[in-house]
Protein backbone atom coordinates (compact mmCIF):
# COMPACT_ATOMS: atom_id res chain seq x y z
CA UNK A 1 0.00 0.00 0.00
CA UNK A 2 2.85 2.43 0.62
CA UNK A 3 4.73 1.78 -2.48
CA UNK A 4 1.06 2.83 -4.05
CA UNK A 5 0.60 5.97 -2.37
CA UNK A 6 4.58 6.70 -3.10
CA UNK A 7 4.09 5.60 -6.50
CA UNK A 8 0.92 7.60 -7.81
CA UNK A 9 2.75 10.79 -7.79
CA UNK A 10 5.73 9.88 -9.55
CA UNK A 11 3.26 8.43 -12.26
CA UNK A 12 1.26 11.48 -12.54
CA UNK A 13 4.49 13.47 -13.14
CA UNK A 14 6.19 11.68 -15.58
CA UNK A 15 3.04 11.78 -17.70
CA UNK A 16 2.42 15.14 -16.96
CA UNK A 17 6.12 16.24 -17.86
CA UNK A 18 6.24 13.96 -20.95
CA UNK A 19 5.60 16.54 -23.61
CA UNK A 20 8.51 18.15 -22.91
CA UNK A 21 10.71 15.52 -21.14
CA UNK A 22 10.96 11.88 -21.16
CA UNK A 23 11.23 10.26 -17.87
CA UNK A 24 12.18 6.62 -17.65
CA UNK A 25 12.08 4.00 -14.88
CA UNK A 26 14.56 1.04 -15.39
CA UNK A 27 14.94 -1.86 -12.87
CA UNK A 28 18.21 -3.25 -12.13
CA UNK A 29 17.83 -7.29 -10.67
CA UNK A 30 20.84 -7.08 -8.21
CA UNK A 31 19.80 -10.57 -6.59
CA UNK A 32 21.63 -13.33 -8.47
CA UNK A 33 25.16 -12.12 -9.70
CA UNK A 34 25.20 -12.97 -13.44
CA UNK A 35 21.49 -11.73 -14.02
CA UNK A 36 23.13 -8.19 -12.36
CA UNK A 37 26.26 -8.39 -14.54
CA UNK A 38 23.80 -9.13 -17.99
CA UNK A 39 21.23 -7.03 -17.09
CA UNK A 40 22.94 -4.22 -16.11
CA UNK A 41 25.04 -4.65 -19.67
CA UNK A 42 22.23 -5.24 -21.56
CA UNK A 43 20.46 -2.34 -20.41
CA UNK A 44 23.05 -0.14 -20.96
CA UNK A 45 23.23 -0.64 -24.66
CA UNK A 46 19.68 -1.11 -24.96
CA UNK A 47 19.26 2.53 -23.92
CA UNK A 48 22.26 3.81 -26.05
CA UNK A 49 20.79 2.45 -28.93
CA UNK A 50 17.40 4.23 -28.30
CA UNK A 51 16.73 7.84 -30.26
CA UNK A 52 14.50 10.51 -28.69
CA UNK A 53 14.10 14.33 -29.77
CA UNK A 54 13.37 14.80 -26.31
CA UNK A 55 15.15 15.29 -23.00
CA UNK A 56 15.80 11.70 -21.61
CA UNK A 57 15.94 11.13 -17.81
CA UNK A 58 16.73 7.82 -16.29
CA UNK A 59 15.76 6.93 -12.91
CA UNK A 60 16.78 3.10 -11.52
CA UNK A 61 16.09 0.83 -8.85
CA UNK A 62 17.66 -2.26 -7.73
CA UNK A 63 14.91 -4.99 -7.69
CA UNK A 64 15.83 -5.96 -4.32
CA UNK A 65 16.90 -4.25 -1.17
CA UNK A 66 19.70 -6.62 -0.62
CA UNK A 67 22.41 -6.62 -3.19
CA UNK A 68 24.02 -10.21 -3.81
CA UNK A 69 26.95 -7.95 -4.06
CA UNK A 70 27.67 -5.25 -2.23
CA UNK A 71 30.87 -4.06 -4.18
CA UNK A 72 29.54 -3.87 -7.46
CA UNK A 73 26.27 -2.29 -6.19
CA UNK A 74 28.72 0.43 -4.99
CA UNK A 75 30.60 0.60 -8.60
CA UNK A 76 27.01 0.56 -9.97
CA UNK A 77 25.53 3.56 -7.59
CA UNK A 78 28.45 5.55 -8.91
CA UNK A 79 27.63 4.47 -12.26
CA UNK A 80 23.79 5.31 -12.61
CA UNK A 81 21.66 7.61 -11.28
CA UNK A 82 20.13 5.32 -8.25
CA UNK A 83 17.21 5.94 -6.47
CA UNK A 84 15.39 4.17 -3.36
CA UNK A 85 12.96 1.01 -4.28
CA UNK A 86 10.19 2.59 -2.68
CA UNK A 87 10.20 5.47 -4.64
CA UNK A 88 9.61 3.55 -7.98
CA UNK A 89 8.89 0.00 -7.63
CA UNK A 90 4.87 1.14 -8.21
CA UNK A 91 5.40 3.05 -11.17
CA UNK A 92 7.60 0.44 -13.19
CA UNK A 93 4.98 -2.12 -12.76
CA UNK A 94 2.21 0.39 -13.76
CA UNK A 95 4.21 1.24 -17.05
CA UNK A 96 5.11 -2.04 -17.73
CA UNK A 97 1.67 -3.37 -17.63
CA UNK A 98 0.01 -0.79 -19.80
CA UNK A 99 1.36 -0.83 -23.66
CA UNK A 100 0.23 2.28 -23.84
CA UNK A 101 2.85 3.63 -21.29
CA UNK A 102 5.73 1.32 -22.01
CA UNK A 103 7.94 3.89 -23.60
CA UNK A 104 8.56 5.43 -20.11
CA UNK A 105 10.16 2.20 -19.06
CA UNK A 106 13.90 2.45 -19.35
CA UNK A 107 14.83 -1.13 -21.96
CA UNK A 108 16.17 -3.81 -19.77
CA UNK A 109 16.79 -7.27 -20.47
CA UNK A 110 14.85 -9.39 -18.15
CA UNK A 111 16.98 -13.26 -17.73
CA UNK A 112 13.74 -14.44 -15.99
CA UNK A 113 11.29 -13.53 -19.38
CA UNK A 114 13.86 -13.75 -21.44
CA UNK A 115 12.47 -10.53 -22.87
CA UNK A 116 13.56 -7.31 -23.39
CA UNK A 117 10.87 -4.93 -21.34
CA UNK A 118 9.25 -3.42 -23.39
CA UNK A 119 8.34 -7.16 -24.10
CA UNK A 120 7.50 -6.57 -27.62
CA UNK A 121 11.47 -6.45 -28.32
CA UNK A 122 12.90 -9.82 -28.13
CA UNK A 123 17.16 -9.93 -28.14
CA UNK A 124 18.80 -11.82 -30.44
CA UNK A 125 22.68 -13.42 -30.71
CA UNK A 126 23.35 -10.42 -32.67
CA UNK A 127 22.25 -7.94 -29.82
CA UNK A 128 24.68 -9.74 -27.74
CA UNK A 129 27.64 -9.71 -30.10
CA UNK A 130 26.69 -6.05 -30.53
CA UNK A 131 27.10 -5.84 -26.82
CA UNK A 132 30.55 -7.60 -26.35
CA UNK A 133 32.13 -5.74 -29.13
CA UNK A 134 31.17 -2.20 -26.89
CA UNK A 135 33.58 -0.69 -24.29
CA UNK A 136 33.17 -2.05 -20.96
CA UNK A 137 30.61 -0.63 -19.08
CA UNK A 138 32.96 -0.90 -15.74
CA UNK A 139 36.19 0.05 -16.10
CA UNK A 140 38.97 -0.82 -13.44
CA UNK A 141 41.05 2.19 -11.20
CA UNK A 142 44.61 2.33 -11.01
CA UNK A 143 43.84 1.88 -7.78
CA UNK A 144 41.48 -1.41 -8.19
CA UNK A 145 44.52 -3.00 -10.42
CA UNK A 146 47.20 -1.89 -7.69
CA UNK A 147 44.60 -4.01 -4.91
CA UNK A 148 44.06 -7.46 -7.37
CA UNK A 149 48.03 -7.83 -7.50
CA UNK A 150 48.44 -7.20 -3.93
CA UNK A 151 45.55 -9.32 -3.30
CA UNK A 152 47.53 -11.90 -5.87
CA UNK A 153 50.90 -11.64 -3.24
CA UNK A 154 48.57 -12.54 -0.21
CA UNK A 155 46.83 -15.90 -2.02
CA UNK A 156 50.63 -16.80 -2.22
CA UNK A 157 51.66 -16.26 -6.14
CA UNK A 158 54.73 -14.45 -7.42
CA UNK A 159 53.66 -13.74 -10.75
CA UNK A 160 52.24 -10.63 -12.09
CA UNK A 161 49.33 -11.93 -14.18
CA UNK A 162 46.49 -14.28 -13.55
CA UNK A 163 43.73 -16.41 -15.20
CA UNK A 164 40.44 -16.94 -12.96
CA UNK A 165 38.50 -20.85 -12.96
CA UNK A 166 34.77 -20.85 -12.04
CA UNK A 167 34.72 -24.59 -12.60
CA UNK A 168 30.53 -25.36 -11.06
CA UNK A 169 30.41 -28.59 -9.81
CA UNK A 170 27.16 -30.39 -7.71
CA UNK A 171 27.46 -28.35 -4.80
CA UNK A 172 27.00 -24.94 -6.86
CA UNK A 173 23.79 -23.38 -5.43
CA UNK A 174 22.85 -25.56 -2.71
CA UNK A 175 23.22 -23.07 0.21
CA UNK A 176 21.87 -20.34 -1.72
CA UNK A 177 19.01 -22.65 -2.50
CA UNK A 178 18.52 -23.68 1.11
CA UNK A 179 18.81 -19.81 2.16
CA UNK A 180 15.98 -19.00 -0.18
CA UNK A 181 13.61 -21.43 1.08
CA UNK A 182 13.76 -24.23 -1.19
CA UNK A 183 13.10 -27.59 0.57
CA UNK A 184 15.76 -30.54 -0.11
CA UNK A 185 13.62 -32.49 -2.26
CA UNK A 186 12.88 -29.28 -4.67
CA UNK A 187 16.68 -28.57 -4.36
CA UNK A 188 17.02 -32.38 -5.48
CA UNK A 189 15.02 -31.85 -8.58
CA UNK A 190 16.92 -28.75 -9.54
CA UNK A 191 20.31 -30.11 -9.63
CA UNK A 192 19.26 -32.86 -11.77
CA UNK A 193 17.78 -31.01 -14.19
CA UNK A 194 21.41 -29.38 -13.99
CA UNK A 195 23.44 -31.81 -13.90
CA UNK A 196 24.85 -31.32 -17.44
CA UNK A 197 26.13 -28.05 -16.32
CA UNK A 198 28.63 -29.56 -13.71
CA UNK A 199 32.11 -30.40 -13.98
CA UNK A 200 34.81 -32.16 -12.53
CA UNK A 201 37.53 -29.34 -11.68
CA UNK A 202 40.43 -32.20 -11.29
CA UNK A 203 39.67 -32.23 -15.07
CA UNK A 204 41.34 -28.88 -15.74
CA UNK A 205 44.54 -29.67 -13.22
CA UNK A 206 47.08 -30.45 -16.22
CA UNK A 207 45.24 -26.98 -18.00
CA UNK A 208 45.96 -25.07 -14.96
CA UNK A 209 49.99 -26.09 -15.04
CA UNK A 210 49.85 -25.02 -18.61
CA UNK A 211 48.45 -21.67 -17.34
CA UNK A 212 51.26 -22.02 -15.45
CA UNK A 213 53.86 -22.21 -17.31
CA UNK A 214 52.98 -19.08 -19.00
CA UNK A 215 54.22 -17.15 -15.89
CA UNK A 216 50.20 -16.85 -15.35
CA UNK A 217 48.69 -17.98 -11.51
CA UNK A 218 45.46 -20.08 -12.03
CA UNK A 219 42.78 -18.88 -9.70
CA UNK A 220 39.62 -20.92 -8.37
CA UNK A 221 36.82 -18.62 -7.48
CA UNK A 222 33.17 -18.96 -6.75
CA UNK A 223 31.32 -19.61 -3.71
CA UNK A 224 30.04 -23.08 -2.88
CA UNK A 225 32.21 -25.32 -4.66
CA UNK A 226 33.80 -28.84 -3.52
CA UNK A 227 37.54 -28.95 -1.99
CA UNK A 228 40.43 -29.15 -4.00
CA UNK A 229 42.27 -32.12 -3.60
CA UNK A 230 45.63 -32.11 -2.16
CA UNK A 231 47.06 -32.23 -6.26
CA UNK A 232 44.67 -29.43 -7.31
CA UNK A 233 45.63 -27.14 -4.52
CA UNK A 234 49.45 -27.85 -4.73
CA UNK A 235 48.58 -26.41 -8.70
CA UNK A 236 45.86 -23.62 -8.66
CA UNK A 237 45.61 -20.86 -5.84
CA UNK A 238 41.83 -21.28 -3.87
CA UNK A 239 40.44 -17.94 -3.47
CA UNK A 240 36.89 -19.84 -2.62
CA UNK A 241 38.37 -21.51 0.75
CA UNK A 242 40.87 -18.59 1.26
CA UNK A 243 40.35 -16.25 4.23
CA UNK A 244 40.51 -13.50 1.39
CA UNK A 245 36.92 -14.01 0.69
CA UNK A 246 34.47 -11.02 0.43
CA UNK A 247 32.30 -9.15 -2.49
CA UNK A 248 34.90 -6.59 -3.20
CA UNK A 249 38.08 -9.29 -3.90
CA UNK A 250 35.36 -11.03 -5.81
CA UNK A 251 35.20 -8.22 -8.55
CA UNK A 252 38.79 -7.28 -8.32
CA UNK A 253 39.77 -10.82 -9.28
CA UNK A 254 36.73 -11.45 -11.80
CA UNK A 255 37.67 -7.62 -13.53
CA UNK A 256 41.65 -8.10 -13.17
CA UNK A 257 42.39 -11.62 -14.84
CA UNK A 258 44.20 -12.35 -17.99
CA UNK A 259 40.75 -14.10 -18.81
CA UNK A 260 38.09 -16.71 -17.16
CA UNK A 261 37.95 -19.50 -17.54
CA UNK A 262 33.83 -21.24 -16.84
CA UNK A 263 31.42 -23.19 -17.90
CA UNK A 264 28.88 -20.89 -18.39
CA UNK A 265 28.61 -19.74 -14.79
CA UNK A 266 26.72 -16.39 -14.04
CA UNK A 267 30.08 -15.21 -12.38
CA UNK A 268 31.21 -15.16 -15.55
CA UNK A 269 28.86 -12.53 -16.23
CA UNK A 270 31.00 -9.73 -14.12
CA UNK A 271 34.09 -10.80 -16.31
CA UNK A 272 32.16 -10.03 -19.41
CA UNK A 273 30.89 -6.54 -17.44
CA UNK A 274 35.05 -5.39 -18.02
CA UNK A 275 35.42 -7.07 -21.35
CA UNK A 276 37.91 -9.53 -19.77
CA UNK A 277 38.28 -12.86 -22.06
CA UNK A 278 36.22 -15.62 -21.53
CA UNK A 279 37.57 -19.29 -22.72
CA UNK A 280 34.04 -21.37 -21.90
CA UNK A 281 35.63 -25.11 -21.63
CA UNK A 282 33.44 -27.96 -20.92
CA UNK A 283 30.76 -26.29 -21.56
CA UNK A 284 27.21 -27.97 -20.82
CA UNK A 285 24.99 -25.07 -21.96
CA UNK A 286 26.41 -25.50 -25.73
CA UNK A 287 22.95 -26.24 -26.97
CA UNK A 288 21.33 -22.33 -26.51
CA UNK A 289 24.66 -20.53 -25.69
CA UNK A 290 24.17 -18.51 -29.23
CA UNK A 291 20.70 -17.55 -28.38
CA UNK A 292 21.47 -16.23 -24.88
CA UNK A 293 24.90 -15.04 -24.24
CA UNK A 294 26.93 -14.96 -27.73
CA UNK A 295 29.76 -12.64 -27.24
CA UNK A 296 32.08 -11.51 -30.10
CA UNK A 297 35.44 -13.23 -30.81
CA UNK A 298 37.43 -10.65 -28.64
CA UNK A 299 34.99 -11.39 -25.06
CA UNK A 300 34.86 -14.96 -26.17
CA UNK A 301 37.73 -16.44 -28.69
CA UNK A 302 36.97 -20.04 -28.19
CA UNK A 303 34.76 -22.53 -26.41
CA UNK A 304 34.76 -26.26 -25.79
CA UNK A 305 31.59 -28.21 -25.68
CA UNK A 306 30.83 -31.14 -23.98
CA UNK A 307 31.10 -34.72 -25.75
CA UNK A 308 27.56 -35.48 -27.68
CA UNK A 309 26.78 -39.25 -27.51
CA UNK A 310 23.95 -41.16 -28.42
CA UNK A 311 22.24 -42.75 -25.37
CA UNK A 312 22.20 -46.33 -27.16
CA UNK A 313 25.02 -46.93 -28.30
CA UNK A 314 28.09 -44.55 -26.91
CA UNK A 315 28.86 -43.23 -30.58
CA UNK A 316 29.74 -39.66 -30.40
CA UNK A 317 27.19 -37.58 -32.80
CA UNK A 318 28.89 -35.74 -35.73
CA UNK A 319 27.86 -32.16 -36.97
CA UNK A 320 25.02 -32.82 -39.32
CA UNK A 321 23.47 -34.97 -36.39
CA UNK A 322 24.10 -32.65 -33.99
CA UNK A 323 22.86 -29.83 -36.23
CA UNK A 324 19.23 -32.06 -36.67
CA UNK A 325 18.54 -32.34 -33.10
CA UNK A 326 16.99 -28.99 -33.33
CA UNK A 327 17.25 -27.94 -30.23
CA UNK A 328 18.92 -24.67 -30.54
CA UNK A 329 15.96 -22.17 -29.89
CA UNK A 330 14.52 -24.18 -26.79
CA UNK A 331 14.70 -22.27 -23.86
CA UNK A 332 16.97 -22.73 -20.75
CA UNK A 333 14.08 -24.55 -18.98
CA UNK A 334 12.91 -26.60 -22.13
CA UNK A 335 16.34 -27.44 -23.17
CA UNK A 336 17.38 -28.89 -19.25
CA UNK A 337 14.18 -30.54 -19.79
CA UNK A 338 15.31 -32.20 -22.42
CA UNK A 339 18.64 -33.39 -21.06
CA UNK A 340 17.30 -34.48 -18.05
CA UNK A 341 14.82 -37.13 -19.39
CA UNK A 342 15.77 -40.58 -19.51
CA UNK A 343 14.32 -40.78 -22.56
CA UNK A 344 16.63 -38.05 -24.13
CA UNK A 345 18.39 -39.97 -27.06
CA UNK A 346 21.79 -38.02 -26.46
CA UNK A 347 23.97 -38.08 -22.94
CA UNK A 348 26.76 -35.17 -22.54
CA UNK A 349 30.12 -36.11 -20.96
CA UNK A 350 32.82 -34.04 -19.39
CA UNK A 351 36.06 -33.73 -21.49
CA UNK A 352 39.36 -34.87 -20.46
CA UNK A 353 42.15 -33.49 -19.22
CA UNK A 354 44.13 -33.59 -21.84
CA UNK A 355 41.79 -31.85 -24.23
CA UNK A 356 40.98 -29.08 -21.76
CA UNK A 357 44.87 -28.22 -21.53
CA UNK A 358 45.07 -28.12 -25.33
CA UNK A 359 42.58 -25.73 -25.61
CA UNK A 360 43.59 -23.80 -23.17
CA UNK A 361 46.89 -23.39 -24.10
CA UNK A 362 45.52 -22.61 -28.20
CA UNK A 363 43.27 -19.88 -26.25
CA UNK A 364 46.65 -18.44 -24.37
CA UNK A 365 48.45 -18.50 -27.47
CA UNK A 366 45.95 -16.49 -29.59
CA UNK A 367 45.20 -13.86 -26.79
CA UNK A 368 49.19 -13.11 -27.12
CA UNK A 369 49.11 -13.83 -31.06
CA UNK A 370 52.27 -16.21 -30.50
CA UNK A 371 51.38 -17.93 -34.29
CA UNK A 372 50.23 -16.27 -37.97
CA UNK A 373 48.86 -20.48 -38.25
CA UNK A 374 46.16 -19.91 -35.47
CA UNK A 375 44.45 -17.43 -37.51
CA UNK A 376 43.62 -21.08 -39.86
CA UNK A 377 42.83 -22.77 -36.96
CA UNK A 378 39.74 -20.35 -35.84
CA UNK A 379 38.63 -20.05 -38.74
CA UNK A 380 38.04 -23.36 -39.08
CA UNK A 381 36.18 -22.91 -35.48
CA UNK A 382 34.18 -20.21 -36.23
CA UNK A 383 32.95 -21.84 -39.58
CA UNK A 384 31.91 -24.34 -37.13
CA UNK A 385 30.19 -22.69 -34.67
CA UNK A 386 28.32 -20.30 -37.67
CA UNK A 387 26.72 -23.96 -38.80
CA UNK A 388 25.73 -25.08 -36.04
CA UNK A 389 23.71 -22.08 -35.04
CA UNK A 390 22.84 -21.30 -39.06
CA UNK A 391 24.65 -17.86 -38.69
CA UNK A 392 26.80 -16.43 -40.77
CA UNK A 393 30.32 -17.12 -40.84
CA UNK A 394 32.31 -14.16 -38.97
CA UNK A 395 35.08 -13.08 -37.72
CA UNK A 396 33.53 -11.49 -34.87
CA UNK A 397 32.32 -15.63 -33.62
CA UNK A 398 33.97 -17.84 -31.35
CA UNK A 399 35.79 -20.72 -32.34
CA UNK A 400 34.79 -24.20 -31.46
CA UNK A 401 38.27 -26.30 -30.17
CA UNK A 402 39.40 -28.33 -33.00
CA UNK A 403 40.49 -30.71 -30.03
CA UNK A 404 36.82 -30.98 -29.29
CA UNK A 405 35.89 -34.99 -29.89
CA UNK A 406 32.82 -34.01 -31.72
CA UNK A 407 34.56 -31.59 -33.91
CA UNK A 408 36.15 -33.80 -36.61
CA UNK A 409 37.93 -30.57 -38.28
CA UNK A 410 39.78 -32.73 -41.00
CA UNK A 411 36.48 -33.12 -42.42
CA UNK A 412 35.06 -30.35 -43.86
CA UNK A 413 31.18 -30.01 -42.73
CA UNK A 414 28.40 -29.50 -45.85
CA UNK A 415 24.90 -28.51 -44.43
């Protein structure tokens, strides 16, 4: 009732002002940390992108009164022009609802509609490669770069660069779930229907000593993830059971690396907010990755799928067939439908250790352009990723690893 009587006048002044001014309520979800990260991005560009002859004035809200973050709600707050829920929770919902009013709602991308609000708008993987090829929206201090190395010295590396894993596994979430409300048997069904996003970090050991050996310190972060084992940790530094932990070393490290490494994790998301690199290994999502979150070459220069297989038999699906499952448009909730039934005629697997170290080290080398031949080689990626998601081919696409199984890059694909 209070956000209504708050609300009213705000409404009744924006329309009363809007001959001569356009006033604008966006809505920022600051709950779950990659829906921030992509909103916020999204939103940003959506609005750049919009003409007016009039005055334009933003006002924004965070959804919630509780950031997930409370460092990048700062950086945020100092971004945009910020304002108190209260104030304009009422009106947003009042302009969203009403067509007729949905031009004084500032363009946001909404993860939970997968719409752009106005609705009407849908985005598109060319939105988002539009988006990744912008300037950051976030950029780091001196001072912010100066704090990630010393924060570097005190997880106990030496070297003056470093490469970030978030590496989920199947105890991602389960806290937050629990925190939230969900009971254990809804938590069950959830990380089922996940599952294919999980992997097995010991899997990316022998990648992190290649990191390694490129004077660069490999870097677990995340919340809520399994122990290292006594190998891992004797190879890659563990910010996530460090007593270095907090929101604010969270965004130096996730702003300050070489490049992230993820599979498809919404920390990821706050990389992509500075532009860093993103190699996406293992990746479980692979199926509506183009749809969603495409980024262009230089945010994203190469990604390794998970192994395809037929249920039945164990053989490992080829392009075409992969191409013919169709399943490219579903959503996120249709597609881990799909996965997770047992009647699903394909299985994902993780990738092994030695193929995640290959492409890691092919990703190092063509961030520092160490070989004219890689140029061939993602090509030949990026020809592959185009026909799998019917786009055209492009420079500005990521490259599939040729040392993905399912890849078969000696054969040249037709359809």
């Amino acid at each position: 009732m209070l956000e209504r009587v708050i609300g009213l006048p705000i409404i009744l002044m924006v329309i009363a002002c809007s001959n001569f001014i356009e006033i604008r309520v966006g809505r920022i979800n600051n709950k779950v940390i990659g829906h921030f990260a992509m909103e916020l991005d999204a939103a940003n560009l959506l609005n750049r992108e919009l003409n007016s002859e009039k005055k334009i004035v933003n006002l924004w809200y965070f959804a919630d009164d509780s950031s997930v973050n409370k460092y990048l709600e700062k950086l945020v707050r100092e971004k945009f022009n910020m304002l108190p829920r209260i104030l304009l929770v009422y009106a947003y919902g009042f302009f969203t609802s009403r067509s007729k009013f949905n031009h004084h709602i500032i363009q946001s991308y909404d993860f939970n509609l997968g719409t752009v609000i106005p609705s009407s708008k849908k985005l598109d993987h060319l939105f988002w490669m539009r988006l990744s090829a912008q300037p950051a929206l976030l950029r780091n201090s001196s001072k912010a770069i100066k704090e990630s190395n010393e924060l570097l010295l005190k997880l106990g590396s030496t070297k003056s660069q470093f490469a970030c894993l978030h590496i989920r596994d199947s105890k991602f979430k389960t806290s937050d779930l629990r925190r939230r409300g969900y009971s254990d048997s809804h938590i069950k069904g959830i990380k089922a229907s996940n599952h294919h996003r999980n992997s097995n970090i010991e899997n990316f050991i022998l990648g992190c000593k290649v990191i390694s050996d490129y004077g660069i310190a490999p870097i677990r972060v995340g919340r809520e993830m399994k122990e290292l084992s006594l190998e891992s940790s004797n190879v890659i530094l563990d910010y996530t059971y460090s007593s270095e932990v907090n929101d604010k070393n969270d965004i130096l490290l996730a702003a300050n690396c070489k490049f992230m490494i993820c599979t498809l994790s919404g920390f990821s998301e706050v990389s992509k907010l500075f532009r860093v690199p993103i190699f996406y290994l293992d990746l479980g999502e692979f199926f509506y990755f183009a749809s969603k979150v495409t980024s262009c070459v230089n945010t994203t220069p190469i990604i390794l799928p998970k192994i395809i297989k037929y249920r039945s038999n164990g053989k490992m699906l080829n392009f075409q067939e992969i191409h013919n499952l169709g399943i490219y448009e579903l959503s996120v909730a249709a597609c881990e439908e799909y996965l997770s039934d047992n009647n699903c005629p394909i299985v994902v697997e993780e990738n092994s250790p030695i193929v995640i170290a290959k492409t890691i080290e092919l990703g190092i080398n063509f961030l520092d352009k160490k070989s004219e031949k890689l140029n061939e080689v993602f090509e030949i990626g990026q020809v592959l990723f185009s026909q799998l998601y019917n786009l055209e081919n492009s420079q500005n696409l990521p490259a599939i690893s040729p040392y993905w199984p399912n890849a078969n890059v000696s054969k040249k694909s037709t359809f």
